[in-house]
Protein backbone atom coordinates (compact mmCIF):
# COMPACT_ATOMS: atom_id res chain seq x y z
CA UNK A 1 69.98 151.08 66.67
CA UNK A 2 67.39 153.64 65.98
CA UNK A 3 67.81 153.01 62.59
CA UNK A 4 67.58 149.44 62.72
CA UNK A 5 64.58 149.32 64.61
CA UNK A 6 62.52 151.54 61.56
CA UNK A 7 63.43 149.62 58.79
CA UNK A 8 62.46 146.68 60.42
CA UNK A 9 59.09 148.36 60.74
CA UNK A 10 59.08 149.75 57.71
CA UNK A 11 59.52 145.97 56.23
CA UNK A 12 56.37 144.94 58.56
CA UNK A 13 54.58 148.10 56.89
CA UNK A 14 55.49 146.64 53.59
CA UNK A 15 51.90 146.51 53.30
CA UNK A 16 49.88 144.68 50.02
CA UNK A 17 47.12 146.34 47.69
CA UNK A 18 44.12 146.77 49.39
CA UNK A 19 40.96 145.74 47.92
CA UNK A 20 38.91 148.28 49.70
CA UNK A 21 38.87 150.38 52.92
CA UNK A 22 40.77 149.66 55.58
CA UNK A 23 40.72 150.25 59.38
CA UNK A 24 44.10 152.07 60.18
CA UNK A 25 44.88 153.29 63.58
CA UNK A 26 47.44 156.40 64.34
CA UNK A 27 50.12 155.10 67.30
CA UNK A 28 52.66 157.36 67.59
CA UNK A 29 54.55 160.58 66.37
CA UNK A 30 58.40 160.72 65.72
CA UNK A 31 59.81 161.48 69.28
CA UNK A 32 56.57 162.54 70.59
CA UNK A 33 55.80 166.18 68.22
CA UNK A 34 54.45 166.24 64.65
CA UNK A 35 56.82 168.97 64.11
CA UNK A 36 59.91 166.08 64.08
CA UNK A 37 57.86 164.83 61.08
CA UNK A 38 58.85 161.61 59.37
CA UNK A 39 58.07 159.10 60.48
CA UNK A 40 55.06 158.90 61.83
CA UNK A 41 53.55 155.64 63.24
CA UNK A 42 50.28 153.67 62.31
CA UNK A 43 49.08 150.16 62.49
CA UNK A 44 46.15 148.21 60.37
CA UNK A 45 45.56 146.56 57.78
CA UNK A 46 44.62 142.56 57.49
CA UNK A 47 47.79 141.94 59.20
CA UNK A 48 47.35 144.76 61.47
CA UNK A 49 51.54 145.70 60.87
CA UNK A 50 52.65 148.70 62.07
CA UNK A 51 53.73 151.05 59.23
CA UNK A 52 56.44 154.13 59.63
CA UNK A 53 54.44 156.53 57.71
CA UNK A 54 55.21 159.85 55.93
CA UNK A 55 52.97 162.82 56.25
CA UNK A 56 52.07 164.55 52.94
CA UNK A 57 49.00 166.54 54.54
CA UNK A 58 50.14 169.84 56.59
CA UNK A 59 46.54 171.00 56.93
CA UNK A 60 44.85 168.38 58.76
CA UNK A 61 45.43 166.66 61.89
CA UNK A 62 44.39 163.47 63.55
CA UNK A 63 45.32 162.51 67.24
CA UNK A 64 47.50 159.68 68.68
CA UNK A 65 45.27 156.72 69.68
CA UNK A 66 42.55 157.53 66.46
CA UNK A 67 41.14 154.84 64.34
CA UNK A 68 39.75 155.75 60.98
CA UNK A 69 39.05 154.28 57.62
CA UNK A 70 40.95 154.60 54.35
CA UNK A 71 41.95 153.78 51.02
CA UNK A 72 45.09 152.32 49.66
CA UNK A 73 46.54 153.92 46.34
CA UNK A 74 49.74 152.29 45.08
CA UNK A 75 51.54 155.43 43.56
CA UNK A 76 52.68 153.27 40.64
CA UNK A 77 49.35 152.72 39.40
CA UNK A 78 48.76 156.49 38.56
CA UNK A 79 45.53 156.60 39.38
CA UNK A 80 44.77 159.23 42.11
CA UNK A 81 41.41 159.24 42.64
CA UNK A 82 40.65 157.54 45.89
CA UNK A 83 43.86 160.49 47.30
CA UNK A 84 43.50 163.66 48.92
CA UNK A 85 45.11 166.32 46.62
CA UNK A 86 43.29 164.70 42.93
CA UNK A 87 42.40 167.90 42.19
CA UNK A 88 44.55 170.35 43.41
CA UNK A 89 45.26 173.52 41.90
CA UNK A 90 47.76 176.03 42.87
CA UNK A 91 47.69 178.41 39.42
CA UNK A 92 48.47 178.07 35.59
CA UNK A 93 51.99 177.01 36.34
CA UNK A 94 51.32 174.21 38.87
CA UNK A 95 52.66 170.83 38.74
CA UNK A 96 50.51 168.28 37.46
CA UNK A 97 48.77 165.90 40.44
CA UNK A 98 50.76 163.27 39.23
CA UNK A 99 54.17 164.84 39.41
CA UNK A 100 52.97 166.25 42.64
CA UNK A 101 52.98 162.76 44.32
CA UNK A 102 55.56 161.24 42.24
CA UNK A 103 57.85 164.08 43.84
CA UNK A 104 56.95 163.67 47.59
CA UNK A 105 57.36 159.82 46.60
CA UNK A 106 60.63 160.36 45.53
CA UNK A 107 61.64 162.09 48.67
CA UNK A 108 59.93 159.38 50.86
CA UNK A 109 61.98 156.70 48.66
CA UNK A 110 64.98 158.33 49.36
CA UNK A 111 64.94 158.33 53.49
CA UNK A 112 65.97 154.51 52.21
CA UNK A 113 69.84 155.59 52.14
CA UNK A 114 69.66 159.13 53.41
CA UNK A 115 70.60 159.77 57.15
CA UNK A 116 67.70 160.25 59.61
CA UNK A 117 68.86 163.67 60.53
CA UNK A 118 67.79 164.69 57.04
CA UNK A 119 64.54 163.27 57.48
CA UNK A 120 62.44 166.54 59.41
CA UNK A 121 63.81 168.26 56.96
CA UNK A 122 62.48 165.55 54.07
CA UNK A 123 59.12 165.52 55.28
CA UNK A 124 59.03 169.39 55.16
CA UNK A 125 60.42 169.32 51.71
CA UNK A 126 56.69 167.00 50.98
CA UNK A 127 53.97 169.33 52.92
CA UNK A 128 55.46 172.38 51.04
CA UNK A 129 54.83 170.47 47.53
CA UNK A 130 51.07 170.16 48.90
CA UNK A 131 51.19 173.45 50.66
CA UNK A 132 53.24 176.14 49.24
CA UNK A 133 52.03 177.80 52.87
CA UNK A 134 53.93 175.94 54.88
CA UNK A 135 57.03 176.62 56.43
CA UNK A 136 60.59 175.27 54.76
CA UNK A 137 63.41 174.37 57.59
CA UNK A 138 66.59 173.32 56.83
CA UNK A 139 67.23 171.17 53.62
CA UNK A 140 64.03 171.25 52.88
CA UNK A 141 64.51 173.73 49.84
CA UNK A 142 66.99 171.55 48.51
CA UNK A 143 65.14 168.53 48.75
CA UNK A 144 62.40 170.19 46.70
CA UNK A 145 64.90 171.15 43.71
CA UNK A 146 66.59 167.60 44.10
CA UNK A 147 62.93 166.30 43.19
CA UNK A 148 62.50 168.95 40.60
CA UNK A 149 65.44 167.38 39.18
CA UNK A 150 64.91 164.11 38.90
CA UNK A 151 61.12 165.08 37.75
CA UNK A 152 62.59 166.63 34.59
CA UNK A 153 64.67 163.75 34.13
CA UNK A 154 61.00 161.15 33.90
CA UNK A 155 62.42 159.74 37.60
CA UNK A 156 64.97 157.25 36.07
CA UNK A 157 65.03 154.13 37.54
CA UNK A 158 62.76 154.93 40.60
CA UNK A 159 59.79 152.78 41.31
CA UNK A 160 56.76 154.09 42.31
CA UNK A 161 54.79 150.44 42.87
CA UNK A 162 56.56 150.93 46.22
CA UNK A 163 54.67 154.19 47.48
CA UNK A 164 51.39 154.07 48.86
CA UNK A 165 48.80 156.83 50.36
CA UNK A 166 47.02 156.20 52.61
CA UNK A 167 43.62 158.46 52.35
CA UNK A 168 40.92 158.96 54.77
CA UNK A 169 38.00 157.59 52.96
CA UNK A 170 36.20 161.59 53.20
CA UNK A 171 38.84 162.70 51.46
CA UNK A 172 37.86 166.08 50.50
CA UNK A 173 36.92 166.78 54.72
CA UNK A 174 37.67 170.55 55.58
CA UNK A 175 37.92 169.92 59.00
CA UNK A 176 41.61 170.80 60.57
CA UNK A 177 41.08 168.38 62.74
CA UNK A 178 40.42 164.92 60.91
CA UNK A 179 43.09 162.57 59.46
CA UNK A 180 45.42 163.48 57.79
CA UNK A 181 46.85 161.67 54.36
CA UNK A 182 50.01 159.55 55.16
CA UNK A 183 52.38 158.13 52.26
CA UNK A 184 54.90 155.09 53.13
CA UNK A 185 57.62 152.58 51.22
CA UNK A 186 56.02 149.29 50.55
CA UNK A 187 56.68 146.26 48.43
CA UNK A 188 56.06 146.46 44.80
CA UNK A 189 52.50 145.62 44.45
CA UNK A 190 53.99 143.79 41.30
CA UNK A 191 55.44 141.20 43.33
CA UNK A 192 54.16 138.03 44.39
CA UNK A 193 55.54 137.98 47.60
CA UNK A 194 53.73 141.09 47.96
CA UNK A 195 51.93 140.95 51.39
CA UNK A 196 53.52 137.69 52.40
CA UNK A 197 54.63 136.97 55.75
CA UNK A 198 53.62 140.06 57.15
CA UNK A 199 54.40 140.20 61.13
CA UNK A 200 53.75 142.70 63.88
CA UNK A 201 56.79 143.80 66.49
CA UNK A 202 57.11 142.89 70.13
CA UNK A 203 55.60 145.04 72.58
CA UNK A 204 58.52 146.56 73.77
CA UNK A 205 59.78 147.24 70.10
CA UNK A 206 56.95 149.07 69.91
CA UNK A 207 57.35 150.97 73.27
CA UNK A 208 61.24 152.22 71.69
CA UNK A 209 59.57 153.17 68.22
CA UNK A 210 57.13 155.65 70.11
CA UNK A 211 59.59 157.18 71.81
CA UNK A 212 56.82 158.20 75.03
CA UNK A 213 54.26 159.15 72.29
CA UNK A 214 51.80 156.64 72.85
CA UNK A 215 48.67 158.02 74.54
CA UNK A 216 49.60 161.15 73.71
CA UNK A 217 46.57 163.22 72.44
CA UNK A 218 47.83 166.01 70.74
CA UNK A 219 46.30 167.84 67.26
CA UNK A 220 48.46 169.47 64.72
CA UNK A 221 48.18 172.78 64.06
CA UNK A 222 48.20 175.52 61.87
CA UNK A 223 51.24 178.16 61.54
CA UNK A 224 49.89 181.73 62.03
């Protein structure tokens, strides 16, 4: 049932190319902690959908309940300059930017036909590619030499018009505490259906997809 219930709003989150900042607000985590990871839960947009998001940002926060503005990137495009990590750098044998995102996309794509208990474990796989700091549980190892894999390989027959990050519009903010970047599984921004039909859940949908979270004001962290 669980499962049910998030594709369904993941196919309301199958949200359009934006033409310029949007208002998104943060509604719940995954059973109530940030540590359970994907997914998260947002809504906005001009259909104001609520999206099941993926967190590719371990150092920043945000808080249940917080509205902010961002930009839309559709992965497939290539262009990364409206997202967070554009200009990362990790050392002389760091991934590109591109291959960066195009492997946390991959890993997001794949939660399609993977079970959810791999998911936690999924979404750690992502904040290590960002953050070689951060802690890997599980799978999560795995996961990251799965995408290695298939990066090698050129991705065959994945398509990345489906990702999109979502980017607080100060991207480059310092602060632990503001928003952080989210990624999620769209439609292909290549389609004309694309954006079509959008609808928004019942209430008490809603109420079962945040799982108690809602209200909640809690920030995420740091690992010491």
């Amino acid at each position: 049932m669980r499962r049910i219930l998030l594709l369904a709003v993941m196919m309301c989150g199958a949200v359009y190319a934006y033409a310029g900042p949007t208002n998104f607000t943060f509604i719940a985590y995954n059973g109530g902690a940030w540590e359970n990871g994907y997914p998260y839960y947002i809504t906005g947009g001009p259909a104001s959908s609520i999206t099941a998001v993926m967190c590719d940002d371990y150092a920043h926060g945000g808080s249940v309940g917080e509205t902010w503005q961002a930009n839309v990137t559709d992965l497939g495009s290539g262009d990364l300059m409206l997202t967070r990590f554009n200009k990362f750098v990790a050392g002389p044998t760091a991934l590109s930017n591109l291959v960066m995102y195009d492997e946390a996309g991959w890993i997001l794509l794949q939660t399609v036909t993977t079970p959810n208990g791999e998911w936690k474990d999924m979404n750690y796989a992502v904040w290590h590619i960002f953050d070689p700091s951060s802690p890997l549980i599980g799978d999560a190892a795995s996961w990251l030499d799965a995408a290695a894999a298939e990066a090698k390989l050129g991705f065959p027959g994945v398509d990345f018009n489906k990702v999109y990050i979502i980017t607080p519009t100060n991207q480059y903010d310092p602060d632990p505490n503001s928003m952080q970047e989210f990624m999620y599984i769209g439609a292909d921004s290549s389609s004309s259906a694309n954006g079509n039909n959008q609808t928004t859940p019942e209430p008490g949908t809603l109420v079962l997809l945040g799982t108690g979270a809602l209200g909640l004001l809690g920030r995420r962290r740091f690992f010491s």
